[in-house]
C-alpha atoms as a PDB file:
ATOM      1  CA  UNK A   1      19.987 207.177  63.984  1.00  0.00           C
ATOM      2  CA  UNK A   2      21.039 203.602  63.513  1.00  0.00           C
ATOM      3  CA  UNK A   3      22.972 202.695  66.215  1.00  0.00           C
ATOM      4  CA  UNK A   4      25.175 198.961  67.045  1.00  0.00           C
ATOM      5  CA  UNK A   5      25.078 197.803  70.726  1.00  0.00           C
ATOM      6  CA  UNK A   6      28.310 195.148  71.421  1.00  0.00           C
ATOM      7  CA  UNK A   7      27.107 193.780  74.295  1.00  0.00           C
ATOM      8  CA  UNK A   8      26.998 190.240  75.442  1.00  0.00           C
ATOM      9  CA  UNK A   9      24.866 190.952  78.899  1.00  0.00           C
ATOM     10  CA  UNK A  10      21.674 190.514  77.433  1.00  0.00           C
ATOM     11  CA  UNK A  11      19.850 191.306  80.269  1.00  0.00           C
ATOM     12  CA  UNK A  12      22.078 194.901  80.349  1.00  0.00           C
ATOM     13  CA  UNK A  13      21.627 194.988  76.573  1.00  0.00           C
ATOM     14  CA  UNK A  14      17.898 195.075  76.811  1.00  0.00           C
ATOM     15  CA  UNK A  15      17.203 197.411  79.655  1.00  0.00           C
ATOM     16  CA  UNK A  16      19.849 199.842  77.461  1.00  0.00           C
ATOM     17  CA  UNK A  17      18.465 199.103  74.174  1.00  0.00           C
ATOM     18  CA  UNK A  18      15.495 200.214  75.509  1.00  0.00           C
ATOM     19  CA  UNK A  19      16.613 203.871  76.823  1.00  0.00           C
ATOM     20  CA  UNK A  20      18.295 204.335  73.830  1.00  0.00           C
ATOM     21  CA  UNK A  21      14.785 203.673  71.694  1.00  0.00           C
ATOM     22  CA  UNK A  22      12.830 205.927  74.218  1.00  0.00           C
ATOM     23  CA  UNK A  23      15.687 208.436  72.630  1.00  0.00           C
ATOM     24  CA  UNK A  24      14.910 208.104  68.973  1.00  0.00           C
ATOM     25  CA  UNK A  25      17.464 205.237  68.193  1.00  0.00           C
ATOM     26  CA  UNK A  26      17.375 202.212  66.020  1.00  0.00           C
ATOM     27  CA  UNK A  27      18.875 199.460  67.911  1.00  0.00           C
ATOM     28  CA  UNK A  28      20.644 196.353  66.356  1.00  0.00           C
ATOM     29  CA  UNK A  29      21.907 194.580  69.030  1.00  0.00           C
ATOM     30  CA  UNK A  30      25.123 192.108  68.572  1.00  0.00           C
ATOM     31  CA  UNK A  31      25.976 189.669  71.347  1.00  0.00           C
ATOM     32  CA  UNK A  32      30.074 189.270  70.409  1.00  0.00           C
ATOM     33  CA  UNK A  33      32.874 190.828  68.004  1.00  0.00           C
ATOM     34  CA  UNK A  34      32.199 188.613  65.043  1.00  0.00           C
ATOM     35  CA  UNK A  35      28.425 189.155  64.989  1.00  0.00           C
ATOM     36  CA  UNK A  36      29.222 192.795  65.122  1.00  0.00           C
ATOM     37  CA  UNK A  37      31.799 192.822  62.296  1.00  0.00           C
ATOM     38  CA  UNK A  38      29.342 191.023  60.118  1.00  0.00           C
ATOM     39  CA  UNK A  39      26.680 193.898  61.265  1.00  0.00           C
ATOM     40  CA  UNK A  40      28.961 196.636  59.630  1.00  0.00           C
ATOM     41  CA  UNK A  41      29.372 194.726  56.010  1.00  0.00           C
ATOM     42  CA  UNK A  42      28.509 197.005  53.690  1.00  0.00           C
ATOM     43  CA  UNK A  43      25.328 195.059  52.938  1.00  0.00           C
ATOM     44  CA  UNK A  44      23.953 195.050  55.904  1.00  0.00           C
ATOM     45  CA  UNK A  45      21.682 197.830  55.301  1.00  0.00           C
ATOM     46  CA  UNK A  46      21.483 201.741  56.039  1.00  0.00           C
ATOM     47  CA  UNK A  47      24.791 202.598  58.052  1.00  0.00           C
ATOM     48  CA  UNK A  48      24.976 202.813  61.688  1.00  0.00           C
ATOM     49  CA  UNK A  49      25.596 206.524  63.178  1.00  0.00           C
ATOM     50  CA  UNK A  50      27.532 205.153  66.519  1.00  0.00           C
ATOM     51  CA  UNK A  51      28.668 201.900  67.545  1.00  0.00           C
ATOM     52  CA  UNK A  52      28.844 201.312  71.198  1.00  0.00           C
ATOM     53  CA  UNK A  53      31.199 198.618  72.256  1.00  0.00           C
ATOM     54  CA  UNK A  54      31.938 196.401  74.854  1.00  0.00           C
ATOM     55  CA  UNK A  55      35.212 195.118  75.729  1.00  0.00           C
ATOM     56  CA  UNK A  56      34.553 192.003  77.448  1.00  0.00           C
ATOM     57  CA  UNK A  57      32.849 190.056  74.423  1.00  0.00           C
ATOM     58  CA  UNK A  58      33.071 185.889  74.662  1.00  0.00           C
ATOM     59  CA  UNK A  59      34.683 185.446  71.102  1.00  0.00           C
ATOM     60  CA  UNK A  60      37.042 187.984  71.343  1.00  0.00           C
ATOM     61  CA  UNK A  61      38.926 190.992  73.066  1.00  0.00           C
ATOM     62  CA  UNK A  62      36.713 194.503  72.283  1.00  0.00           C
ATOM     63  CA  UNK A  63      40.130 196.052  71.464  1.00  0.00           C
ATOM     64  CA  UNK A  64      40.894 193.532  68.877  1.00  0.00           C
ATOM     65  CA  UNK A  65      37.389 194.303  67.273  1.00  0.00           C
ATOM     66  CA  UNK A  66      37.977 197.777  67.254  1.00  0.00           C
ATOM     67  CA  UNK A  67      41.006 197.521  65.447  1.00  0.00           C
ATOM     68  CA  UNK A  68      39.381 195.459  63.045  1.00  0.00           C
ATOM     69  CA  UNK A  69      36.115 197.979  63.042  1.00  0.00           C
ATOM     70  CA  UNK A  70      38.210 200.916  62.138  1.00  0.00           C
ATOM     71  CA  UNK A  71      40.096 198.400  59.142  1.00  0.00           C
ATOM     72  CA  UNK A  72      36.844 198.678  57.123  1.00  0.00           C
ATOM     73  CA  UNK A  73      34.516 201.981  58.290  1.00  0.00           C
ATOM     74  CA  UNK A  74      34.762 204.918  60.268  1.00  0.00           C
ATOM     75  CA  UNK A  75      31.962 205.114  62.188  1.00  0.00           C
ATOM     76  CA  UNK A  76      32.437 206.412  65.356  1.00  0.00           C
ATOM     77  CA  UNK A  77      32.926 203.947  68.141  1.00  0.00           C
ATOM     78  CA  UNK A  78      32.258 204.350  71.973  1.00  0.00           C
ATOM     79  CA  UNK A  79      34.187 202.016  73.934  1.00  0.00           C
ATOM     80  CA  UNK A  80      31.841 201.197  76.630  1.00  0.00           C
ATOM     81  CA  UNK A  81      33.779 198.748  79.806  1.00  0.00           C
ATOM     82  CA  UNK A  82      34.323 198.587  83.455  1.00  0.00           C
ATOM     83  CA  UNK A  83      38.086 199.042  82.656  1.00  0.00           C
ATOM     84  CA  UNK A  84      38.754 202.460  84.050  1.00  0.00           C
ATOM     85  CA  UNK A  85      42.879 202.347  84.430  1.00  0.00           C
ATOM     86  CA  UNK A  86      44.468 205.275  82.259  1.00  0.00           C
ATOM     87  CA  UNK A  87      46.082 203.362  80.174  1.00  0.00           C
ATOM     88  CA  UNK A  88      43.643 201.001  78.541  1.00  0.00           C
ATOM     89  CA  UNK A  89      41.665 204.450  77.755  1.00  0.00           C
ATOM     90  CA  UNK A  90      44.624 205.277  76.074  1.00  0.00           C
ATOM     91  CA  UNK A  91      45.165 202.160  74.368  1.00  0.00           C
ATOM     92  CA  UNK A  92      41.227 202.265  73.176  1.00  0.00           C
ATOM     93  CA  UNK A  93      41.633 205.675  71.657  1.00  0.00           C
ATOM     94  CA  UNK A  94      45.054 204.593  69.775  1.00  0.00           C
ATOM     95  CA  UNK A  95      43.084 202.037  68.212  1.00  0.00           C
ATOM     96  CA  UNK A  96      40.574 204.556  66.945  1.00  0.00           C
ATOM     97  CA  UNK A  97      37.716 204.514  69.361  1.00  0.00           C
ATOM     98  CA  UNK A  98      36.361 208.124  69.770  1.00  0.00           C
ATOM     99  CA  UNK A  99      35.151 207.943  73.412  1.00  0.00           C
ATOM    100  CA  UNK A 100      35.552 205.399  76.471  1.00  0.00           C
ATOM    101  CA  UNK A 101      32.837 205.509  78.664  1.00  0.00           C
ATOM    102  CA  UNK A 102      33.574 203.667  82.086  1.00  0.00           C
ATOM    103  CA  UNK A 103      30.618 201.731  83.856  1.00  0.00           C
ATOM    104  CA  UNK A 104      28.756 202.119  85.808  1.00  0.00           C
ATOM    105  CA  UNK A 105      27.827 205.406  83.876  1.00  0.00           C
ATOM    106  CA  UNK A 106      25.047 207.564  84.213  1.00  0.00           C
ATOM    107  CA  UNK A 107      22.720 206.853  81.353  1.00  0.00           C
ATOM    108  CA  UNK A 108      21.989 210.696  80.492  1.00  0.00           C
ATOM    109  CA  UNK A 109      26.142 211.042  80.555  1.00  0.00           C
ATOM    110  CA  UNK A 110      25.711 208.145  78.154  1.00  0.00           C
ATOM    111  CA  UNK A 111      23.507 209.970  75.482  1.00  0.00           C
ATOM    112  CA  UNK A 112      25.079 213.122  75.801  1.00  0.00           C
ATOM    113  CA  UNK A 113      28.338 211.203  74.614  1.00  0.00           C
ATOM    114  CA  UNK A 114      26.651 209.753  71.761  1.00  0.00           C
ATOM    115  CA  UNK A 115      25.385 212.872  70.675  1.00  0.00           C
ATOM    116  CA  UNK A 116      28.626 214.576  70.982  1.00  0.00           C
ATOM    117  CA  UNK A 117      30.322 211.601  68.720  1.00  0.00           C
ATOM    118  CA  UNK A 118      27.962 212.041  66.093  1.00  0.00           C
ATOM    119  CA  UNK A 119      28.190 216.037  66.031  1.00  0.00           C
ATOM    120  CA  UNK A 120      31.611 216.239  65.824  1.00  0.00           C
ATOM    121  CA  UNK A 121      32.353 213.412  63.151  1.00  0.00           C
ATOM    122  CA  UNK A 122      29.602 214.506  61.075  1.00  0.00           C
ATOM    123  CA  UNK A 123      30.891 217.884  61.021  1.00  0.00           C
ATOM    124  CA  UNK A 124      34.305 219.096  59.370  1.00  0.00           C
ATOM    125  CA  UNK A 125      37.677 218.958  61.264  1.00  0.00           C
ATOM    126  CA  UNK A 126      38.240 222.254  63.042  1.00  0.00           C
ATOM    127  CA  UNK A 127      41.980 222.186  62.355  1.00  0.00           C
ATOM    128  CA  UNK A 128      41.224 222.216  58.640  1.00  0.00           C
ATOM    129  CA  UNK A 129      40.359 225.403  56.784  1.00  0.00           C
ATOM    130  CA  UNK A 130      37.033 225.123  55.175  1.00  0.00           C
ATOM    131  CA  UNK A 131      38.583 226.418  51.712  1.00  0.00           C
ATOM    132  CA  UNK A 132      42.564 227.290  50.546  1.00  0.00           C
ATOM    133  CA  UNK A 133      43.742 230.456  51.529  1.00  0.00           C
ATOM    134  CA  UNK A 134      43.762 232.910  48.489  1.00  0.00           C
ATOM    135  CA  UNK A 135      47.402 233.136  48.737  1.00  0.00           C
ATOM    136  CA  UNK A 136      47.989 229.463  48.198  1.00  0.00           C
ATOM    137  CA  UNK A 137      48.309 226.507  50.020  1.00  0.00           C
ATOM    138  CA  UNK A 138      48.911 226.510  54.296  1.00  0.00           C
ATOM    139  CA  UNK A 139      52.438 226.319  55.197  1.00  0.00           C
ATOM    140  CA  UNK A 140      53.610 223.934  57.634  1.00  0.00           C
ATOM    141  CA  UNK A 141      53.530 224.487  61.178  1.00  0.00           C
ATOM    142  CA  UNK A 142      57.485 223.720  62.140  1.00  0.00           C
ATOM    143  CA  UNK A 143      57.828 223.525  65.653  1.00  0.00           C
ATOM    144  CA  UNK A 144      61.457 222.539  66.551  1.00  0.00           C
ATOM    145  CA  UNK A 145      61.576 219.042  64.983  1.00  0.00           C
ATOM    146  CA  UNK A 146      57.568 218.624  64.567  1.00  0.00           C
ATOM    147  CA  UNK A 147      55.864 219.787  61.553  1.00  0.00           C
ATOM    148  CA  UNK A 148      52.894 219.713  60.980  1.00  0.00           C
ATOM    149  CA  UNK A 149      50.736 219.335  57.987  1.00  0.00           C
ATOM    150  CA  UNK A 150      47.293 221.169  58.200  1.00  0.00           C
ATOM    151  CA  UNK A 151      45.626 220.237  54.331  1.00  0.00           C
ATOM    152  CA  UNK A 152      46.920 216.564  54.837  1.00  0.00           C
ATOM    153  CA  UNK A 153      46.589 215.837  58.597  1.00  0.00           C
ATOM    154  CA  UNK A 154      50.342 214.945  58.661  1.00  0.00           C
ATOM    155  CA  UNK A 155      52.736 214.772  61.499  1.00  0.00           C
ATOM    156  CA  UNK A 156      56.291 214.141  61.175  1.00  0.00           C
ATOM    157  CA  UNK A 157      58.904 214.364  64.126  1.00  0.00           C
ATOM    158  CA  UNK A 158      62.267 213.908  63.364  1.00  0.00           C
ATOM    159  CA  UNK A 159      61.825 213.507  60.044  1.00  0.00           C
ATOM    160  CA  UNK A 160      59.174 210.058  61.149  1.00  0.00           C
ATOM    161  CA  UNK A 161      55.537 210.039  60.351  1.00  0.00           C
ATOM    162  CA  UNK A 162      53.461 209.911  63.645  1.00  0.00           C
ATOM    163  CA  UNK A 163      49.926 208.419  63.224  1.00  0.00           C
ATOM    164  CA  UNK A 164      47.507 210.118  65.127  1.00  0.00           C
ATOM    165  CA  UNK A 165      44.141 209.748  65.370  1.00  0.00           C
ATOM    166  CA  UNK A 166      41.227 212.390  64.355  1.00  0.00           C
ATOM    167  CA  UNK A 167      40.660 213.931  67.867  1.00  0.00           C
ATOM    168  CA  UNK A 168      44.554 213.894  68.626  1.00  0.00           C
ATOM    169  CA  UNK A 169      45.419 215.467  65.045  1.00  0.00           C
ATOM    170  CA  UNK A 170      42.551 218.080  65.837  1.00  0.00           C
ATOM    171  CA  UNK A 171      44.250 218.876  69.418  1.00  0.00           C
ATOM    172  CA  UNK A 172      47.813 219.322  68.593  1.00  0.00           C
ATOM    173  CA  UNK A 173      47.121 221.301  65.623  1.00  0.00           C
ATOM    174  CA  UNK A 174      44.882 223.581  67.951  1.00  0.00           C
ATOM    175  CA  UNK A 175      47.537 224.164  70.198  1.00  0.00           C
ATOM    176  CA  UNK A 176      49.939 224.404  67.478  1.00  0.00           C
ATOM    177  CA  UNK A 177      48.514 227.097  65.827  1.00  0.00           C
ATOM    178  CA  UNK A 178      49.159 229.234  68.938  1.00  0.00           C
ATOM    179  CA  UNK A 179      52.510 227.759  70.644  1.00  0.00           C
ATOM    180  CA  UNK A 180      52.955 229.646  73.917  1.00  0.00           C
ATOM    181  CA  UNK A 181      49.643 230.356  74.564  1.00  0.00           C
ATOM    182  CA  UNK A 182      47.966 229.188  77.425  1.00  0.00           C
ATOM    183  CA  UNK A 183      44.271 227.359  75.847  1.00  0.00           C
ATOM    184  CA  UNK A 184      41.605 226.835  78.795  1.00  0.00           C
ATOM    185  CA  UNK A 185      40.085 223.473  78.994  1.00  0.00           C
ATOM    186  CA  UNK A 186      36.620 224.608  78.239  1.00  0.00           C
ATOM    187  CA  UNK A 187      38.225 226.153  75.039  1.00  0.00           C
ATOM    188  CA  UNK A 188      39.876 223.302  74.174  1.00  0.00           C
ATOM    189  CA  UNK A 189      36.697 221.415  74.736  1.00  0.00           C
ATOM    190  CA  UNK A 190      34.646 223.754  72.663  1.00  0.00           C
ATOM    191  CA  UNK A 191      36.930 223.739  69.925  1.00  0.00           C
ATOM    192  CA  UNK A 192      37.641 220.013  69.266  1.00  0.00           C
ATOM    193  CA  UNK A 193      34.962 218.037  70.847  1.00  0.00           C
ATOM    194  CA  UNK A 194      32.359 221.407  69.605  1.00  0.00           C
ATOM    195  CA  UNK A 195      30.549 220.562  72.806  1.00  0.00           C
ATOM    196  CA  UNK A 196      30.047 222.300  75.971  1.00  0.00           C
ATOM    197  CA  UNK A 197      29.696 218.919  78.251  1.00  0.00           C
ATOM    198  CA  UNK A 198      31.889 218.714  81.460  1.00  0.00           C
ATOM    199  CA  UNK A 199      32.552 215.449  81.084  1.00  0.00           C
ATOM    200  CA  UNK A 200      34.741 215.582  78.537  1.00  0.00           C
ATOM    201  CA  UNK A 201      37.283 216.988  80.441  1.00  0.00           C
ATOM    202  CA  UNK A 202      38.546 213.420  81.372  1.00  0.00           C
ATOM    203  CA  UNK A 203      38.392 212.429  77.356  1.00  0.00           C
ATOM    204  CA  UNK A 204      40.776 215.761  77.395  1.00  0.00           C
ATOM    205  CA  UNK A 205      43.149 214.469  79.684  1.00  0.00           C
ATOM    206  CA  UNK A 206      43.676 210.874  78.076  1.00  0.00           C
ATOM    207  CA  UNK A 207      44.078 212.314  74.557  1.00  0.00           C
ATOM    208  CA  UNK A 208      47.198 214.849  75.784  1.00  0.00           C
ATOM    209  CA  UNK A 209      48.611 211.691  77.398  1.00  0.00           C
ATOM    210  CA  UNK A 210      48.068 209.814  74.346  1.00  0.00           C
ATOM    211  CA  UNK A 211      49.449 212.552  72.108  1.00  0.00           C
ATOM    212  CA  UNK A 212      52.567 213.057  74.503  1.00  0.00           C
ATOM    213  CA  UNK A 213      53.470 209.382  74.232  1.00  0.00           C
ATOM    214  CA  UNK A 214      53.462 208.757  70.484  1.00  0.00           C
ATOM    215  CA  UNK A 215      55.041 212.164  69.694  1.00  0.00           C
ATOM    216  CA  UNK A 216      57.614 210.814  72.210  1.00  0.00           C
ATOM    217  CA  UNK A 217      58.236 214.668  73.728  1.00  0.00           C
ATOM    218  CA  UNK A 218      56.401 214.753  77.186  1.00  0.00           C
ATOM    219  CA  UNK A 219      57.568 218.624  77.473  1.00  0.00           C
ATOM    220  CA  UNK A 220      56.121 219.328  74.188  1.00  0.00           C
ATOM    221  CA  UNK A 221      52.633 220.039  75.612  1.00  0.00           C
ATOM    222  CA  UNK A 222      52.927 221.700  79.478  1.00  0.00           C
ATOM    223  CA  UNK A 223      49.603 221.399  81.933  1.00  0.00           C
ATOM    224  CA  UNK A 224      48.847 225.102  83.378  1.00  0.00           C
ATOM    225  CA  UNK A 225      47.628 224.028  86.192  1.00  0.00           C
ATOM    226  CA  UNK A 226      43.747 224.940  87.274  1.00  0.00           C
ATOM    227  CA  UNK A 227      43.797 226.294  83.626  1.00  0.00           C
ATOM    228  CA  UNK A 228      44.685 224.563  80.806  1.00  0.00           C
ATOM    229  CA  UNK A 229      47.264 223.301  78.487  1.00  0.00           C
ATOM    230  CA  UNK A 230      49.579 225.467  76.044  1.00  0.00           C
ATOM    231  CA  UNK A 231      51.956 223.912  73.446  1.00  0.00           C
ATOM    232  CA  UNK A 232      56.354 224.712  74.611  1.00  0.00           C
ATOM    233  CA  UNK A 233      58.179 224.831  71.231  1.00  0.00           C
ATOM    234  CA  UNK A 234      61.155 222.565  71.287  1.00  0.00           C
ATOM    235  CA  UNK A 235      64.354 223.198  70.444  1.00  0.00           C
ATOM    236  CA  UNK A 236      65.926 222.327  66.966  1.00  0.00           C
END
C-alpha cells in the first residue's frame, strides 16, 4: 500500500517511515500541507491507500489541509497530533478525517489503525443493503423529526439536511435501525469500524459526541452506562 506521511519532524518522519516499510508500505514522505496537496494530484502516480497527517505543519494548519484533502479525494486520512482535547478530535472528524491518533502513540496501535482505515473504506457501508429489497426501494427511517435516508445516506431533521460524515452516517443508521435497543460497544465497534481493536472505543465516543452536536438533539442518542449506547426516539 502507498501510503502519504505529513510530517514536518524529519527526524520523527524517518524513524516512522521506516516502521511503516518494515510493514509492507510505500512511503512518500511530505514535509508541509502544500507539498502534500500536490502529492494527491491525480498525476502523481498510483493512489495512496492512507494518508497520515500532521497537524502542526509550517505552511499551514493540518485542519485546513484536511478540508482541502477531502475537496478533491477520499482517501482515508489519519489525523496524527499531540492535540488530545475532545473537541479538536471532534473538529478533525467533521472535517472528514477517519481517525485521530494522539501522540505519543504506540507504534503497533498505530498500524492496527491504519489497517482498520483501509478495511473499512475499502469495503461497502454496513448501513447500506448490498442489493434493493425485492419489494422495492427502503423506506425511510422517521424517527420523531429525523429521517433518515438509507439508499442515499441522507439525514434531514426538521425538515434541514444534516451533513454527516461516513463513520457518523454508518452509526446513527445502526442505531436507528433498532431505536430502543440497547447496542454494546464491542457491537457497535464490530459493526461500523468491522474491527475487533479496543482502541477504538475512544474513536466511538468522539463520533456520538460529534453526531449529538450536529443533529442538535443531545437526548437523541442515551449512554447505557458500562454497556453501550441505544438510540431514544423523539417526540414529533
Amino acid at each position: 500500500m502507498r501510503l502519504l506521511l505529513v510530517e514536518d519532524d524529519n527526524h520523527v518522519a524517518a524513524a516512522l517511515s521506516a516502521v511503516l516499510s518494515r510493514h509492507g508500505f510505500d512511503v512518500t514522505h511530505a514535509r508541509s500541507g502544500e507539498e502534500a496537496l500536490q502529492a494527491l494530484l491525480p498525476d502523481s502516480g498510483a493512489p495512496f491507500g492512507v494518508v497520515l497527517l500532521d497537524l502542526g505543519l509550517p505552511d499551514q494548519d493540518g485542519f485546513e489541509v484536511c478540508g482541502r484533502i477531502r475537496k478533491r479525494t477520499t482517501t482515508p486520512v489519519i489525523m496524527v497530533t499531540a492535540r488530545a482535547d475532545v473537541r479538536s478530535r471532534i473538529h478533525g472528524l467533521n472535517l472528514g478525517a477517519d481517525d485521530y491518533v494522539v501522540k505519543p502513540y504506540d507504534t503497533m496501535e498505530l498500524l492496527a489503525r491504519i489497517h482498520a482505515v483501509s478495511r473499512r473504506t475499502a469495503q461497502p457501508d454496513p448501513a447500506v443493503p448490498a442489493e434493493e429489497p425485492a419489494g422495492g426501494p427502503q423506506p425511510p427511517l422517521r424517527l420523531g423529526p429525523v429521517t433518515i435516508e438509507l439508499p442515499t445516506r441522507q439525514v434531514v431533521v426538521d425538515g434541514v439536511s444534516v451533513s454527516l460524515t461516513r463513520k457518523e452516517f454508518d452509526l446513527l443508521a445502526l442505531l436507528a435501525q433498532r431505536p430502543g435497543v440497547v447496542f454494546r460497544r464491542e457491537q457497535i465497534i464490530s459493526q461500523v469500524w468491522r474491527t475487533s481493536w479496543e482502541g477504538t472505543g475512544r474513536t466511538l465516543e468522539v463520533h456520538i459526541a460529534s453526531l449529538r452536536s450536529k443533529l442538535r438533539m443531545p437526548a437523541l442518542i442515551e449512554t447505557v452506562r458500562g454497556v453501550g449506547y441505544r438510540l431514544v426516539v423523539p417526540a414529533s
